[in-house]
Protein backbone atom coordinates (compact mmCIF):
# COMPACT_ATOMS: atom_id res chain seq x y z
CA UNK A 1 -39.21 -11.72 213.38
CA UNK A 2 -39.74 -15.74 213.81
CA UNK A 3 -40.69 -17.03 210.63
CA UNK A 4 -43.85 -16.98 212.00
CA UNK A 5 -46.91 -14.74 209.32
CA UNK A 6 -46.70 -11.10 209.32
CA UNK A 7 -49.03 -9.36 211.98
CA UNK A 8 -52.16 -7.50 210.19
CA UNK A 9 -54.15 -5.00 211.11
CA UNK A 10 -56.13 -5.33 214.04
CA UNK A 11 -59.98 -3.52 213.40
CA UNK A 12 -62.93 -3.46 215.81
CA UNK A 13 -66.15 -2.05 214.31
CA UNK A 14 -68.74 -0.80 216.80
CA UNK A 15 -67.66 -3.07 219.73
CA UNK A 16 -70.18 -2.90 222.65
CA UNK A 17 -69.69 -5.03 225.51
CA UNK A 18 -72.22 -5.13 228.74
CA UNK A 19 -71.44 -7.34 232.01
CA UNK A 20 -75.01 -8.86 234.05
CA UNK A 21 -77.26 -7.78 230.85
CA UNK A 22 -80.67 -8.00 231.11
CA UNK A 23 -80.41 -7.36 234.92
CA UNK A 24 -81.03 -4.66 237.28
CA UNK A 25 -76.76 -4.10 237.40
CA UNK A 26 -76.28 -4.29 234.02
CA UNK A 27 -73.26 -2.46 233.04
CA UNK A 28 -72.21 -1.43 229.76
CA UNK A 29 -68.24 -1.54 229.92
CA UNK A 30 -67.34 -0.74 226.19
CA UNK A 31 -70.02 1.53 224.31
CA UNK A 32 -69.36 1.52 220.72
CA UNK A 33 -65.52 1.49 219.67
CA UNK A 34 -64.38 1.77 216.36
CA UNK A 35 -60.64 1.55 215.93
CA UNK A 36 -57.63 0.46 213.71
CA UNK A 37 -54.67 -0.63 215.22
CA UNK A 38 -51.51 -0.91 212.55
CA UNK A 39 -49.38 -3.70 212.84
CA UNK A 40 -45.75 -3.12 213.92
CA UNK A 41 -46.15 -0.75 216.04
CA UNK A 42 -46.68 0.31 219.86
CA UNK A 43 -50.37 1.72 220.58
CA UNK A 44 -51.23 2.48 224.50
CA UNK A 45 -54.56 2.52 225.45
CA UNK A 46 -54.95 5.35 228.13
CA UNK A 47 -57.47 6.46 230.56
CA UNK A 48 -58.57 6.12 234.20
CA UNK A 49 -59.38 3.52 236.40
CA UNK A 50 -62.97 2.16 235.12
CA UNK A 51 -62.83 3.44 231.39
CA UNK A 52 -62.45 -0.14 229.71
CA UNK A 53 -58.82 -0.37 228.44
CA UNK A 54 -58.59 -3.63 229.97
CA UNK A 55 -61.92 -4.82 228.84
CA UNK A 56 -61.16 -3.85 225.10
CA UNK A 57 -57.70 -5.44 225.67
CA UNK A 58 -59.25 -8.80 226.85
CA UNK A 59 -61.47 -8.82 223.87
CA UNK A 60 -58.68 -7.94 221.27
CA UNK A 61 -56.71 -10.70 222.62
CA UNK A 62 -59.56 -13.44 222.07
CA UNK A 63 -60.06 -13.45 226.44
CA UNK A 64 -63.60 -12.64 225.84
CA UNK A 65 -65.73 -11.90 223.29
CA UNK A 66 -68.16 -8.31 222.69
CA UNK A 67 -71.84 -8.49 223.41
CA UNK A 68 -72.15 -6.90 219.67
CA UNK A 69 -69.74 -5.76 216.82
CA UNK A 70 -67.06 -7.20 215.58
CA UNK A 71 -63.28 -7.73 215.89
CA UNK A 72 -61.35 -8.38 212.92
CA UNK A 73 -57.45 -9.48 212.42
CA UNK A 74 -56.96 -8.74 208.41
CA UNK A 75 -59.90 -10.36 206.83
CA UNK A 76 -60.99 -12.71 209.56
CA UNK A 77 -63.42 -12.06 212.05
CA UNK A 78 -62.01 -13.03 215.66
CA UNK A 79 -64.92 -12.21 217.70
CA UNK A 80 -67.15 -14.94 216.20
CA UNK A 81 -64.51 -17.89 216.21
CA UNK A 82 -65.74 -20.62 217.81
CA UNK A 83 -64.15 -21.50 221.36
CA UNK A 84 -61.60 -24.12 220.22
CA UNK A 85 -60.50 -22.22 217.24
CA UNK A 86 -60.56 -19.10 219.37
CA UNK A 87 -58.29 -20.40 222.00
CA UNK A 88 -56.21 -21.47 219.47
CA UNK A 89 -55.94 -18.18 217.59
CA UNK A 90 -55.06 -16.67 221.34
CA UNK A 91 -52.07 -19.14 222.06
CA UNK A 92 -50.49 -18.52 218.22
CA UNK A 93 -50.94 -14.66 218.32
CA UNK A 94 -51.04 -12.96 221.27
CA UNK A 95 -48.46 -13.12 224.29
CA UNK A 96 -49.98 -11.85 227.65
CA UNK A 97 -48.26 -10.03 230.74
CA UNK A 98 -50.79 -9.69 233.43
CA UNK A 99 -50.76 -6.52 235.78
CA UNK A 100 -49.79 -8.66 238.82
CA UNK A 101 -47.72 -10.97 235.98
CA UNK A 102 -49.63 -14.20 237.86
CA UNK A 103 -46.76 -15.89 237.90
CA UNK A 104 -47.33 -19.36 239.54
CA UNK A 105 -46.22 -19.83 243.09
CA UNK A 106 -43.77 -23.25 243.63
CA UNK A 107 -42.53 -23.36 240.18
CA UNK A 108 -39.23 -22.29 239.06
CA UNK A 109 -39.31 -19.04 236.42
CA UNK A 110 -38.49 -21.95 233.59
CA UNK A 111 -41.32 -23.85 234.32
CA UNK A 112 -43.16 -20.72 234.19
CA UNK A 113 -41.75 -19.86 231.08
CA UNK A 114 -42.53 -22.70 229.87
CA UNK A 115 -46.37 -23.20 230.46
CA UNK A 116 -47.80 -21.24 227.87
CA UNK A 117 -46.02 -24.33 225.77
CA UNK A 118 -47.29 -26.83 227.16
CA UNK A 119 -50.91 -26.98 225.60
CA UNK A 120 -49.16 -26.75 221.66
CA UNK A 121 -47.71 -29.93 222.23
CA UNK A 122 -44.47 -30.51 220.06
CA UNK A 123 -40.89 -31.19 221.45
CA UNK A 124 -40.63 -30.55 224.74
CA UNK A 125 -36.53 -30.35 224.87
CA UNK A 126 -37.18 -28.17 222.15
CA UNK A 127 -39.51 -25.79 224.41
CA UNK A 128 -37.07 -26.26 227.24
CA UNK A 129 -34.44 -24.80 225.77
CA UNK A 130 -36.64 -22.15 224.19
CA UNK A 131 -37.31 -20.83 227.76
CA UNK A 132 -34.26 -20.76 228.74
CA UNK A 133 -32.73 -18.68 225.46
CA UNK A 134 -35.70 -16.76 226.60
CA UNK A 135 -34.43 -15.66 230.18
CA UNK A 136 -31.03 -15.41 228.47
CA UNK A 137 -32.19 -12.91 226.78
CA UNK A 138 -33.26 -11.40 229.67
CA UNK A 139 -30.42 -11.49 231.69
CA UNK A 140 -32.13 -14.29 233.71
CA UNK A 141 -29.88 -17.30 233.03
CA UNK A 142 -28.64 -17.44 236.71
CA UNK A 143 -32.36 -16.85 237.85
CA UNK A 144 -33.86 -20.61 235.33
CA UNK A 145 -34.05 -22.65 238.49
CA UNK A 146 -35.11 -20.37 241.50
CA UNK A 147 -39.22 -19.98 242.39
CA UNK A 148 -40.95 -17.42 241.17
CA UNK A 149 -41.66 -16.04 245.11
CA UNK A 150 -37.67 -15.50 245.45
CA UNK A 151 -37.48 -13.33 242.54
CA UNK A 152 -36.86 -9.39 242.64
CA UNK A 153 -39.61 -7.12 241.23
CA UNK A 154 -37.19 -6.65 238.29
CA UNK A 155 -36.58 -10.56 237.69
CA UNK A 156 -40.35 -11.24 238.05
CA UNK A 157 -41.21 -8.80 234.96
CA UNK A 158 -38.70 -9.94 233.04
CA UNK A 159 -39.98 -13.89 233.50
CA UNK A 160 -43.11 -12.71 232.97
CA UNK A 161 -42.17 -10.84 229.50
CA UNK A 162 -40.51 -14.10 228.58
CA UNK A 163 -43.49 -16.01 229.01
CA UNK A 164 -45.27 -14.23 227.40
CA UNK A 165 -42.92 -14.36 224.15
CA UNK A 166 -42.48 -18.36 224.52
CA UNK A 167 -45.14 -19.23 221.70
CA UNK A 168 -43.66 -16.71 219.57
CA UNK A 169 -46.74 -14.18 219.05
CA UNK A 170 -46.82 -11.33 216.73
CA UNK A 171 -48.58 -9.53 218.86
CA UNK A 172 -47.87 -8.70 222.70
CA UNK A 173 -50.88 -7.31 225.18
CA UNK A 174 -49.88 -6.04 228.40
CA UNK A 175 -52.31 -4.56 230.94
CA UNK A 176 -50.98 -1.94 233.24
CA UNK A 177 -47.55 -2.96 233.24
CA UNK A 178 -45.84 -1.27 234.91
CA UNK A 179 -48.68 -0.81 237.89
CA UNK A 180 -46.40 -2.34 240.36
CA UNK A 181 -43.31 -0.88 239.27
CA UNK A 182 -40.77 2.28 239.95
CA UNK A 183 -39.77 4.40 237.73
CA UNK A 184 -36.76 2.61 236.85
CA UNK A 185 -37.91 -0.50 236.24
CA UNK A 186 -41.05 1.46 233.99
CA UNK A 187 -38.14 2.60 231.72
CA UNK A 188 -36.72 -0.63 231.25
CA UNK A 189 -40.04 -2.15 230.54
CA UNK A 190 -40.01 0.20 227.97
CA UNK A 191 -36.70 -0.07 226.75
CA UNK A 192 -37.39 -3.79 226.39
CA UNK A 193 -40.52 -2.94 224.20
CA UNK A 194 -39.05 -1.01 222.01
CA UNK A 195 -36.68 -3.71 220.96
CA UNK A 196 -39.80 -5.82 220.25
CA UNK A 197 -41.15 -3.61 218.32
CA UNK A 198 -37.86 -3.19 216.16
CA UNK A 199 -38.03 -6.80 215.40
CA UNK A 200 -41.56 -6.10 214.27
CA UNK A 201 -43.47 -7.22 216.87
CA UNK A 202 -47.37 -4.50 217.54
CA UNK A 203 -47.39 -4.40 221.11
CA UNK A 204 -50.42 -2.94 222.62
CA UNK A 205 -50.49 -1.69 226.01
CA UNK A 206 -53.17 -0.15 228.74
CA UNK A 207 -52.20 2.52 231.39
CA UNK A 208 -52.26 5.23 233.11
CA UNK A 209 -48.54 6.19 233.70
CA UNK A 210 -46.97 8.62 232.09
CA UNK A 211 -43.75 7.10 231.83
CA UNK A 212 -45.60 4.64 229.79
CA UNK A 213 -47.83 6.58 227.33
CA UNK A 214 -45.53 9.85 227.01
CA UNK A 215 -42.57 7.59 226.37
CA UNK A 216 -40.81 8.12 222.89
CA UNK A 217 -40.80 4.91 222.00
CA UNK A 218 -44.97 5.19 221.62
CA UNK A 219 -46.37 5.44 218.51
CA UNK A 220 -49.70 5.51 219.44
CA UNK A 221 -51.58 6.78 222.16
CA UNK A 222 -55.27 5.99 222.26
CA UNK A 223 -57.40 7.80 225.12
CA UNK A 224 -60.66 6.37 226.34
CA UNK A 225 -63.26 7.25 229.35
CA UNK A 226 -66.45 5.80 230.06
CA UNK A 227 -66.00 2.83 227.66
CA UNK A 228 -65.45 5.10 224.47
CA UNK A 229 -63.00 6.14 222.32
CA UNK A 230 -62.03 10.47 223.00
CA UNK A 231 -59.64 11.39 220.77
């Protein structure tokens, strides 16, 4: 896809994860997943409001780590990385699109594009034009220069995707998607995903939309409730 190491599988072996433990509000969020997610391919994590598909996500994509179990990518065990080598393993091999896409207010949609670069160091021509191929590629060449707050709904997905593609990840998490979305922009989210996935990028999403998880394009659709794994 970029040169960059094939994707492995992704395995998580009896991941718990509780929020305020030991507390009178504790809150067990994820209650004992164990799942294997195949490289190369699109898996959607499905369920209501509440059942822990973005909590699982967050954890897959080094964001946070599980109060117990573990979470493997091939033969190493992400969940107990330490910090710096965890952020580290987040900025090579995961790419992020946010459910509101937190795109950053005042800067142009290069400069947001551009960001996630920033903290690799390297060439910074070289990640300048990198964004910009980026929203090429995206049909947002005309768009490189304009803040973020002027773009359409459309434009600001699209910058988003291409941020999230800028350090070249094998893998691409995106939460809810297409939350904020119509219907036609939810297809073309989707068409755009499937073209990831045919340069062999796994892309792993969460939602509840139909025009998401019943899309042909899905290979996988994984349903959870109340912080477990149901089918």
């Amino acid at each position: 896809m970029n040169g960059a190491p094939a994707m492995e599988v992704i395995r998580l072996q009896q991941v718990k994860k509780a929020f305020n433990q030991g507390r009178p509000n504790e809150f067990w969020a994820i209650r004992g997943v164990d799942l294997e997610l195949e490289p190369g391919r699109i898996t959607v994590l499905k369920g209501p409001s509440g059942s822990g598909k973005t909590t699982l996500l967050s954890m897959i994509g080094c964001l946070s780590r599980p109060t117990s179990g573990r979470i493997l990518l091939g033969d190493r065990i992400l969940s107990g990385l330490p910090e710096r080598f965890m952020t580290e393993e987040r900025r090579r091999t995961f790419g992020f699109i946010f459910q509101q896409f937190n795109l950053i207010k005042g800067l142009t949609a290069l400069d947001n594009v551009m960001l996630p670069g920033c903290p690799l160091g390297g060439d910074h021509r070289a990640l300048r034009q990198r964004a910009r191929e980026l929203l090429g590629r995206f049909g947002l060449e005309d768009r490189a220069a304009s803040r973020v707050e002027w773009l359409s709904g459309g434009e600001a997905q699209r910058t988003a995707i291409a941020r999230a593609l800028i350090n070249q990840p094998r893998c691409l998490i995106a939460d809810e998607p297409t939350a904020n979305l119509d219907s036609r922009l939810s297809e073309a989210f989707m068409e755009i995903v499937a073209g990831l996935r045919e340069q062999g990028m796994t892309v792993l999403l969460t939602s509840h939309d139909p025009l998401v998880y019943d899309a042909p394009v899905v290979d996988r659709v994984v349903a959870m409730h109340d912080g477990r794994v149901v089918d």
